[in-house]
C-alpha atoms as a PDB file:
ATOM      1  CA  UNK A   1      95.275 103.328 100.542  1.00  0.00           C
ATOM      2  CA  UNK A   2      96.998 102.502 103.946  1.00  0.00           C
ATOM      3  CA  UNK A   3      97.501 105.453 106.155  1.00  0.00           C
ATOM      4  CA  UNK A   4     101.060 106.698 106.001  1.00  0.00           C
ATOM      5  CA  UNK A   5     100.679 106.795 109.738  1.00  0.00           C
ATOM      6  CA  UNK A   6     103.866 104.498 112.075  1.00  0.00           C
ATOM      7  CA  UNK A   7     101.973 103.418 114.834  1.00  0.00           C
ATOM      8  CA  UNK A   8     105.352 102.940 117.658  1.00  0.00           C
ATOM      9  CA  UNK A   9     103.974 101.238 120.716  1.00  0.00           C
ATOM     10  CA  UNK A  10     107.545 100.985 122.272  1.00  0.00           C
ATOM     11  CA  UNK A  11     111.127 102.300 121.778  1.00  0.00           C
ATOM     12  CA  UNK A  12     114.358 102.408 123.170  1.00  0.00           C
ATOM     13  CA  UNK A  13     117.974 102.082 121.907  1.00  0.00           C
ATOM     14  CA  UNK A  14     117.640  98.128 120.958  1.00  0.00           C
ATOM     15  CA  UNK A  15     114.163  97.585 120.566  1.00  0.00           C
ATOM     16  CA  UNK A  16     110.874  98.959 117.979  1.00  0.00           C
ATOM     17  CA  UNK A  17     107.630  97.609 118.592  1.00  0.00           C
ATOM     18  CA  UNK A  18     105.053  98.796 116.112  1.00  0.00           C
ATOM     19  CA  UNK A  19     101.588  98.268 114.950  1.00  0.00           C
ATOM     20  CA  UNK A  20     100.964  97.448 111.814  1.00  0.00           C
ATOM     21  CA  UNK A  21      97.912  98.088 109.540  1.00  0.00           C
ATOM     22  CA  UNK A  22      96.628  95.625 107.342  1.00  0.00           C
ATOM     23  CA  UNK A  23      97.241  95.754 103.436  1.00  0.00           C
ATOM     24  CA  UNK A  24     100.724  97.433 104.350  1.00  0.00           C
ATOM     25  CA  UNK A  25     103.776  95.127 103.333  1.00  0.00           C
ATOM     26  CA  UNK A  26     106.122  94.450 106.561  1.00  0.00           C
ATOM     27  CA  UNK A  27     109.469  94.610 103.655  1.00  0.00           C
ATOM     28  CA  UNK A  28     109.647  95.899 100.126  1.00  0.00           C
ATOM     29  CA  UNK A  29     108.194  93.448  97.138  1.00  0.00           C
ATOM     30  CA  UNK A  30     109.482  93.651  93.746  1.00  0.00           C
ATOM     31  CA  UNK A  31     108.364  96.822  91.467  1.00  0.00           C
ATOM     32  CA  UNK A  32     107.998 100.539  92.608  1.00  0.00           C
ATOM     33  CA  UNK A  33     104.724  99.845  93.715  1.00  0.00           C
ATOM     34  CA  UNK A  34     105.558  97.244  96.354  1.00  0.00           C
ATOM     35  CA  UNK A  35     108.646  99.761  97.762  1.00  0.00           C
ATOM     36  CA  UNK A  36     106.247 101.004 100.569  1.00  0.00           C
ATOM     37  CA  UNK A  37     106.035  98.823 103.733  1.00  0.00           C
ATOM     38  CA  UNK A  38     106.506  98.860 107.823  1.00  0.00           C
ATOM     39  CA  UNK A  39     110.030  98.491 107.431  1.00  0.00           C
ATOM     40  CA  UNK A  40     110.924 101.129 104.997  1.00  0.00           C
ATOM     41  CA  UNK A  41     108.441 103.651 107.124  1.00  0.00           C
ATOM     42  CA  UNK A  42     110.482 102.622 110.270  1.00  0.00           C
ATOM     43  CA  UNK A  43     113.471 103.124 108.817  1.00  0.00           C
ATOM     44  CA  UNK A  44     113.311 106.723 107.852  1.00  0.00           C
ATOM     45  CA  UNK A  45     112.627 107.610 111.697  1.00  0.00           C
ATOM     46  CA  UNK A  46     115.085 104.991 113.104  1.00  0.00           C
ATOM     47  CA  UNK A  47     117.457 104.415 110.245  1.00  0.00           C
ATOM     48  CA  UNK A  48     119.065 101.607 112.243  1.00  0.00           C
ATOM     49  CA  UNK A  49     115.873  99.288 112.755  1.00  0.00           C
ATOM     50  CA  UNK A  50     116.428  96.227 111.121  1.00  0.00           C
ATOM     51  CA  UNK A  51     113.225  93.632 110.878  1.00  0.00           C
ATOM     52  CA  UNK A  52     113.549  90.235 112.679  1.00  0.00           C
ATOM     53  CA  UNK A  53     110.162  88.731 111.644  1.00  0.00           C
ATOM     54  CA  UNK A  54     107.320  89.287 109.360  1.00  0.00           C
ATOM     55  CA  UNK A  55     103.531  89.341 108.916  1.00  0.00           C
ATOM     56  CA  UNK A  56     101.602  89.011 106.252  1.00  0.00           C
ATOM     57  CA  UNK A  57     100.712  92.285 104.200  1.00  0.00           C
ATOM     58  CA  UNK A  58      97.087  91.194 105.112  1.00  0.00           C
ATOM     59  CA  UNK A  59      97.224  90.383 108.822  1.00  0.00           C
ATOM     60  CA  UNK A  60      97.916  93.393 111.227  1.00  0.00           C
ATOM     61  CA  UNK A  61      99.040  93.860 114.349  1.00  0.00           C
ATOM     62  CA  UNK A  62     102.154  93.726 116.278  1.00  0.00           C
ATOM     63  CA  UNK A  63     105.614  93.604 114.656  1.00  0.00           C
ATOM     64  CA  UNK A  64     109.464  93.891 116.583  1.00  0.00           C
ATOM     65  CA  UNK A  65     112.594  95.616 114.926  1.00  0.00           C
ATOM     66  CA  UNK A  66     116.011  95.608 116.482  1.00  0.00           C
ATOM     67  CA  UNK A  67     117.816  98.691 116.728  1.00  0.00           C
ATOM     68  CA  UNK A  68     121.188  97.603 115.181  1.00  0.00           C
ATOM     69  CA  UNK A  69     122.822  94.294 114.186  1.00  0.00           C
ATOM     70  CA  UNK A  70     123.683  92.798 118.020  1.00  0.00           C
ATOM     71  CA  UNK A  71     119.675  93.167 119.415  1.00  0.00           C
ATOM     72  CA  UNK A  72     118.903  91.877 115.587  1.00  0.00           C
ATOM     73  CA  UNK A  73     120.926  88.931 116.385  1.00  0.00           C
ATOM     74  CA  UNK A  74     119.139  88.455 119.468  1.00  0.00           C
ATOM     75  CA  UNK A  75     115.958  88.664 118.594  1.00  0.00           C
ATOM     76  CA  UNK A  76     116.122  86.981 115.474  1.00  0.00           C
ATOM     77  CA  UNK A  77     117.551  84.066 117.199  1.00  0.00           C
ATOM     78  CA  UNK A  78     114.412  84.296 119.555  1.00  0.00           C
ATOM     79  CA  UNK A  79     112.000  84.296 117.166  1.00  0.00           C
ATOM     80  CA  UNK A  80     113.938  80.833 115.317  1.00  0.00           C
ATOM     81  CA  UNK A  81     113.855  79.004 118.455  1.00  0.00           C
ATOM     82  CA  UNK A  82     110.361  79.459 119.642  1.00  0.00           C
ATOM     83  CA  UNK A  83     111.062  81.279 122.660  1.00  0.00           C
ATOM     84  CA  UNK A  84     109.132  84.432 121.510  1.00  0.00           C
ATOM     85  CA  UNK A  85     105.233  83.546 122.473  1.00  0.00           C
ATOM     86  CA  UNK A  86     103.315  85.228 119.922  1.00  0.00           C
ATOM     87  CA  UNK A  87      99.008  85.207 120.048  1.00  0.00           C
ATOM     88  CA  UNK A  88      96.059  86.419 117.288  1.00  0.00           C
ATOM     89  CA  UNK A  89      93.080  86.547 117.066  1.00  0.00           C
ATOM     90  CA  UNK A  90      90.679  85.479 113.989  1.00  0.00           C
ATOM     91  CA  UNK A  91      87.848  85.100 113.073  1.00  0.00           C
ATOM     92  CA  UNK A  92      86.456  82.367 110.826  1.00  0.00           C
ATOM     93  CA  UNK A  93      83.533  81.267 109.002  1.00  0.00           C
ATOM     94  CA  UNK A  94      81.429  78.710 110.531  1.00  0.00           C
ATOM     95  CA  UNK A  95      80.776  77.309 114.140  1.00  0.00           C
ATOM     96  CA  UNK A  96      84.031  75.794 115.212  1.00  0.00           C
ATOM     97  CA  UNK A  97      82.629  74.083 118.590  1.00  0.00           C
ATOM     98  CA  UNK A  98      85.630  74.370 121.937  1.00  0.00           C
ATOM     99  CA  UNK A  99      87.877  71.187 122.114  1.00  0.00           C
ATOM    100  CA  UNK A 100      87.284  69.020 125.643  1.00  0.00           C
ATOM    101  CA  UNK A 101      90.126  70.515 126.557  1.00  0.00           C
ATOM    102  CA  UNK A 102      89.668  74.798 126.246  1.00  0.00           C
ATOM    103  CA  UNK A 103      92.779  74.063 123.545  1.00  0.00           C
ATOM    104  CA  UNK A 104      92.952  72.407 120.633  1.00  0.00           C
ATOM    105  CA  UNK A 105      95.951  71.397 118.295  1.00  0.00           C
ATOM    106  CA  UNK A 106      96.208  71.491 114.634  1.00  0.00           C
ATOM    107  CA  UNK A 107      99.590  69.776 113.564  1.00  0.00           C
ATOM    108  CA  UNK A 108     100.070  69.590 110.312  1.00  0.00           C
ATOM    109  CA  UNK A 109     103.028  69.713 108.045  1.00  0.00           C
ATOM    110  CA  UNK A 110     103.234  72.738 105.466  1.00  0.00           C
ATOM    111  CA  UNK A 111     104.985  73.072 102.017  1.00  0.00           C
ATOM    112  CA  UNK A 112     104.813  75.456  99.128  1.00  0.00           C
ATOM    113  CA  UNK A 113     102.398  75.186  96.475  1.00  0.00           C
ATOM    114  CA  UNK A 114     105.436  75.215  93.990  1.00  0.00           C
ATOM    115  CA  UNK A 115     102.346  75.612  90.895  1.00  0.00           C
ATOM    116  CA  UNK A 116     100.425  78.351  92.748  1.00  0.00           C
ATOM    117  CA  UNK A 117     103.038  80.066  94.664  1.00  0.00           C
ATOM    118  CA  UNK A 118     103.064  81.714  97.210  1.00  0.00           C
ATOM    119  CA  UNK A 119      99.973  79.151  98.183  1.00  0.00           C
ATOM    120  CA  UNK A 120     101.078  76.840 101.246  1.00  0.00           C
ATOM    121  CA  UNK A 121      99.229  73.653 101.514  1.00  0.00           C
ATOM    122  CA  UNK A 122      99.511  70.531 103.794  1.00  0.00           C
ATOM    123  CA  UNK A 123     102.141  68.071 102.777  1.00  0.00           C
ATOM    124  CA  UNK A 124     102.038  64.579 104.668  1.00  0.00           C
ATOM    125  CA  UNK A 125     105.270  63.815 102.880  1.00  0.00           C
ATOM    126  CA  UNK A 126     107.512  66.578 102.036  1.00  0.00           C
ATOM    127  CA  UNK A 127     106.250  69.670 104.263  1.00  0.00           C
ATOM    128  CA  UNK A 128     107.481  70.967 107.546  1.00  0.00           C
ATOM    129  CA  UNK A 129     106.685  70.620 110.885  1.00  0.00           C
ATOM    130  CA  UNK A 130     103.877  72.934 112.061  1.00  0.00           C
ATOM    131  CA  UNK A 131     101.900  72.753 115.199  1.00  0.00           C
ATOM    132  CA  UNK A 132      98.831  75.517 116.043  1.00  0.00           C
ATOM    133  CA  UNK A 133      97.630  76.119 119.390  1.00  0.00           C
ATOM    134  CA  UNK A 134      93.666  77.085 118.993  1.00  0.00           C
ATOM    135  CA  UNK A 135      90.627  77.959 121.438  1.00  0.00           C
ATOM    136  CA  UNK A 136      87.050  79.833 121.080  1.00  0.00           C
ATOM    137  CA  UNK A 137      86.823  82.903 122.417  1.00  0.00           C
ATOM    138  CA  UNK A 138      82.861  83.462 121.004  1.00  0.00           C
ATOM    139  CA  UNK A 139      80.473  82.337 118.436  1.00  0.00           C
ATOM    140  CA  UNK A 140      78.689  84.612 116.242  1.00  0.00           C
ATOM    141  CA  UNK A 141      74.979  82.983 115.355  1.00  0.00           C
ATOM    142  CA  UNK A 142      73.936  85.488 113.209  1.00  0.00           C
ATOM    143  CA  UNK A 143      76.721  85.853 110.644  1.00  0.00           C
ATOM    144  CA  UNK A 144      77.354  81.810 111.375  1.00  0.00           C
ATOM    145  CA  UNK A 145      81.760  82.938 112.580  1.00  0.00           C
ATOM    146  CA  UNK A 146      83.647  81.923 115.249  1.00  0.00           C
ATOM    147  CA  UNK A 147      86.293  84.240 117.058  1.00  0.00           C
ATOM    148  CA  UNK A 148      89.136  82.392 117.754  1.00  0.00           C
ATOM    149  CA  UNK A 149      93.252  82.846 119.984  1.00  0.00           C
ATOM    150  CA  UNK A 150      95.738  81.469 118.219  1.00  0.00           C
ATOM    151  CA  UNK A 151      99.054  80.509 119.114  1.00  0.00           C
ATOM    152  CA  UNK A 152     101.818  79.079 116.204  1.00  0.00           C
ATOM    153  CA  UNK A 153     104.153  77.169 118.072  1.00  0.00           C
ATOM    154  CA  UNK A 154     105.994  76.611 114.779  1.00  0.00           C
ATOM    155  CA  UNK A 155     106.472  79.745 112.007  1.00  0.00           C
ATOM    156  CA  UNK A 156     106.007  78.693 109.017  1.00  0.00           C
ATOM    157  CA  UNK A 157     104.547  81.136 106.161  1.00  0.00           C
ATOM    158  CA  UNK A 158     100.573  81.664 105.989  1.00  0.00           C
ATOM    159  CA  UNK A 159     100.244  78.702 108.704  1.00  0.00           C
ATOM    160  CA  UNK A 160      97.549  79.984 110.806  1.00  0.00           C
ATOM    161  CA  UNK A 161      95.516  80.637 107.069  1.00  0.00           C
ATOM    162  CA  UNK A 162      96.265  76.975 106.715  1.00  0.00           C
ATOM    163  CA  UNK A 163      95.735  75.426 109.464  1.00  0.00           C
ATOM    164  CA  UNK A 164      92.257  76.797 109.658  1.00  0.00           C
ATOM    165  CA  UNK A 165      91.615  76.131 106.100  1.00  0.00           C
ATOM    166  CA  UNK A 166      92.620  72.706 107.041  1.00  0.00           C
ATOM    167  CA  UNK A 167      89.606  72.572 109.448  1.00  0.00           C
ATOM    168  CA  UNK A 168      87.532  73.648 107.538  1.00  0.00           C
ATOM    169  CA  UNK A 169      87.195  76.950 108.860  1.00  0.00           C
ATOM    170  CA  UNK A 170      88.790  79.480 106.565  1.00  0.00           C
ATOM    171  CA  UNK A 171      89.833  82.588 107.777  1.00  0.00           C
ATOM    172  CA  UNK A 172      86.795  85.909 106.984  1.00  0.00           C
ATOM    173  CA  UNK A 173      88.478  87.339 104.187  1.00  0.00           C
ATOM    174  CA  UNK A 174      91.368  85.608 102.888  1.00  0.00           C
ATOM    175  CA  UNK A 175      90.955  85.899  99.006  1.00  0.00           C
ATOM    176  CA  UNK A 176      93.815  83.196  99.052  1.00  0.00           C
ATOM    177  CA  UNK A 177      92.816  80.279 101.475  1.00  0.00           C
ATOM    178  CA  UNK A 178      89.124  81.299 101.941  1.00  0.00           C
ATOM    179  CA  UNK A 179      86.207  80.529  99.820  1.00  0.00           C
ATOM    180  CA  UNK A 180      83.854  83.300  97.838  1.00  0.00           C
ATOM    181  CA  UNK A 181      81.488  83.239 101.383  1.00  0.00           C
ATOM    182  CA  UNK A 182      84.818  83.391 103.535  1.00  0.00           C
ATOM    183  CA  UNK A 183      86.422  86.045 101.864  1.00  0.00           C
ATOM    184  CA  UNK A 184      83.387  88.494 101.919  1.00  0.00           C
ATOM    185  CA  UNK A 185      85.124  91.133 104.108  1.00  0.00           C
ATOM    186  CA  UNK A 186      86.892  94.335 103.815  1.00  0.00           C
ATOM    187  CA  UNK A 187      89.809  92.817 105.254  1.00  0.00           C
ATOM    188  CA  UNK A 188      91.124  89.531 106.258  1.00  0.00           C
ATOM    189  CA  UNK A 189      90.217  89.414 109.625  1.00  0.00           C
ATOM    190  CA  UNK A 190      93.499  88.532 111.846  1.00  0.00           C
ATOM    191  CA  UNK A 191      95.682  90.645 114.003  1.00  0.00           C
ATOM    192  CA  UNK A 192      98.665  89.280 115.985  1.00  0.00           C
ATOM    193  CA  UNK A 193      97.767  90.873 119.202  1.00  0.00           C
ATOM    194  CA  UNK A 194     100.388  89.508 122.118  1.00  0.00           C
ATOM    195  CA  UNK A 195     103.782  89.153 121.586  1.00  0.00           C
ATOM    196  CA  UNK A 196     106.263  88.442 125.080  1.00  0.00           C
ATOM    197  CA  UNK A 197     109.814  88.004 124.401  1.00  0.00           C
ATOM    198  CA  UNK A 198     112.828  88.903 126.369  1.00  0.00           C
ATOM    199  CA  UNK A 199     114.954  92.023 125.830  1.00  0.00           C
ATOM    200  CA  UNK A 200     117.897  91.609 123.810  1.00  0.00           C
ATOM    201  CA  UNK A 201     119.986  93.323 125.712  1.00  0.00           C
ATOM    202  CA  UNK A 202     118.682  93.520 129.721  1.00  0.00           C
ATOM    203  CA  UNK A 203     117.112  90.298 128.846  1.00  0.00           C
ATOM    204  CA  UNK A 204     113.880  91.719 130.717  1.00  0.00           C
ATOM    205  CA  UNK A 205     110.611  90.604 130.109  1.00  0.00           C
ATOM    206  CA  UNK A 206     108.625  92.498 128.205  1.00  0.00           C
ATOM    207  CA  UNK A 207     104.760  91.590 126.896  1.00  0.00           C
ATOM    208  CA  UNK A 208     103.354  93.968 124.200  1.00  0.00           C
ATOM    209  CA  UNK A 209      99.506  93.869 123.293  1.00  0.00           C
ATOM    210  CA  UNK A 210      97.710  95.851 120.155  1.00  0.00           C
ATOM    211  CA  UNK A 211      93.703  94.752 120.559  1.00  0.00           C
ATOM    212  CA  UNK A 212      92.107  93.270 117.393  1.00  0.00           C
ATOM    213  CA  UNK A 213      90.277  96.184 115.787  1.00  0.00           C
ATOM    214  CA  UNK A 214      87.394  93.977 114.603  1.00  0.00           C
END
């Protein structure tokens, strides 16, 4: 059971940033048990916050609404063009050793597992563009993980599960892209912890951070 808590970070009359919990759904799914999610819980406090992008109901972290349809405009515009710079943190199975060059660069395209939806999967042929900034932040001997910043340059749906997958290094407990060892965890463990965009309506920089709480 998620806590019923909204976690606001930030608000003002254009813009909601929130934290979200993992296991809670950002918009409604089909069926009356899918009908609670950030945005519905956001809405009943600020009826006019409309969502411009979207996590995964298994990654937590930080999320944006717009107050009202101009700022929504805005910032859904920023979010398609790339000029919102958004950063997680994960943690994976294995040793991933540092690139030469403190970042490394997964680009690989991404289309839908039409048989398995909603499975992604790398497509040479017919998939998308999609290009992951990666770098090491620790390993962890012991429990043989690596904790990793990530930064999707591209947004394309589940990429950062895989793109690691892709690797070889599966996110710690993703029941969909992980394997049986990967996915022995409470939780899947990734958290979108930095988001810096501009304001949609003083066009002011602004930088939120929620800290990975694993």
């Amino acid at each position: 059971m998620v806590s019923a808590e909204l976690r606001v970070l930030y608000v003002d009359a254009a813009v909601l940033a929130l934290d979200k919990p993992a296991g809670l759904l950002s918009v409604p799914g089909r069926g009356a048990d899918k009908q609670d999610c950030l945005s519905a819980r956001a809405q009943r406090q600020y009826p006019d916050a409309l969502i411009t992008h979207r996590l995964d109901q298994a990654t937590s972290g930080l999320m944006i609404m717009a107050r009202g349809a101009e700022p929504n405009r805005q910032l859904s515009a920023a979010f398609a063009d790339r000029s919102v710079d958004k950063r997680y943190i994960a943690v994976v199975k294995g040793i991933l050793a540092a690139p030469d060059n403190e970042w490394g660069v997964i680009d690989l395209p991404i289309s839908l597992d039409w048989p398995n939806r909603p499975r992604r999967i790398i497509d040479p042929q017919n998939g998308k563009p999609s290009t992951t900034r990666w770098r090491v932040l620790a390993h962890d001997e012991a429990n043989q993980t690596t904790r990793l910043e990530l930064e999707p340059l591209t947004g394309r749906s589940h990429q950062l599960r895989v793109h690691l997958q892709a690797l070889g290094h599966p996110i710690v407990g993703d029941t969909i892209y992980g394997s049986q060892a990967a996915s022995a965890a409470a939780r899947m463990l990734l958290h979108a912890q930095s988001l810096k965009l501009r304001h949609p309506v003083s066009c002011e920089a602004m930088h939120f951070v929620s800290d990975a709480p694993f």
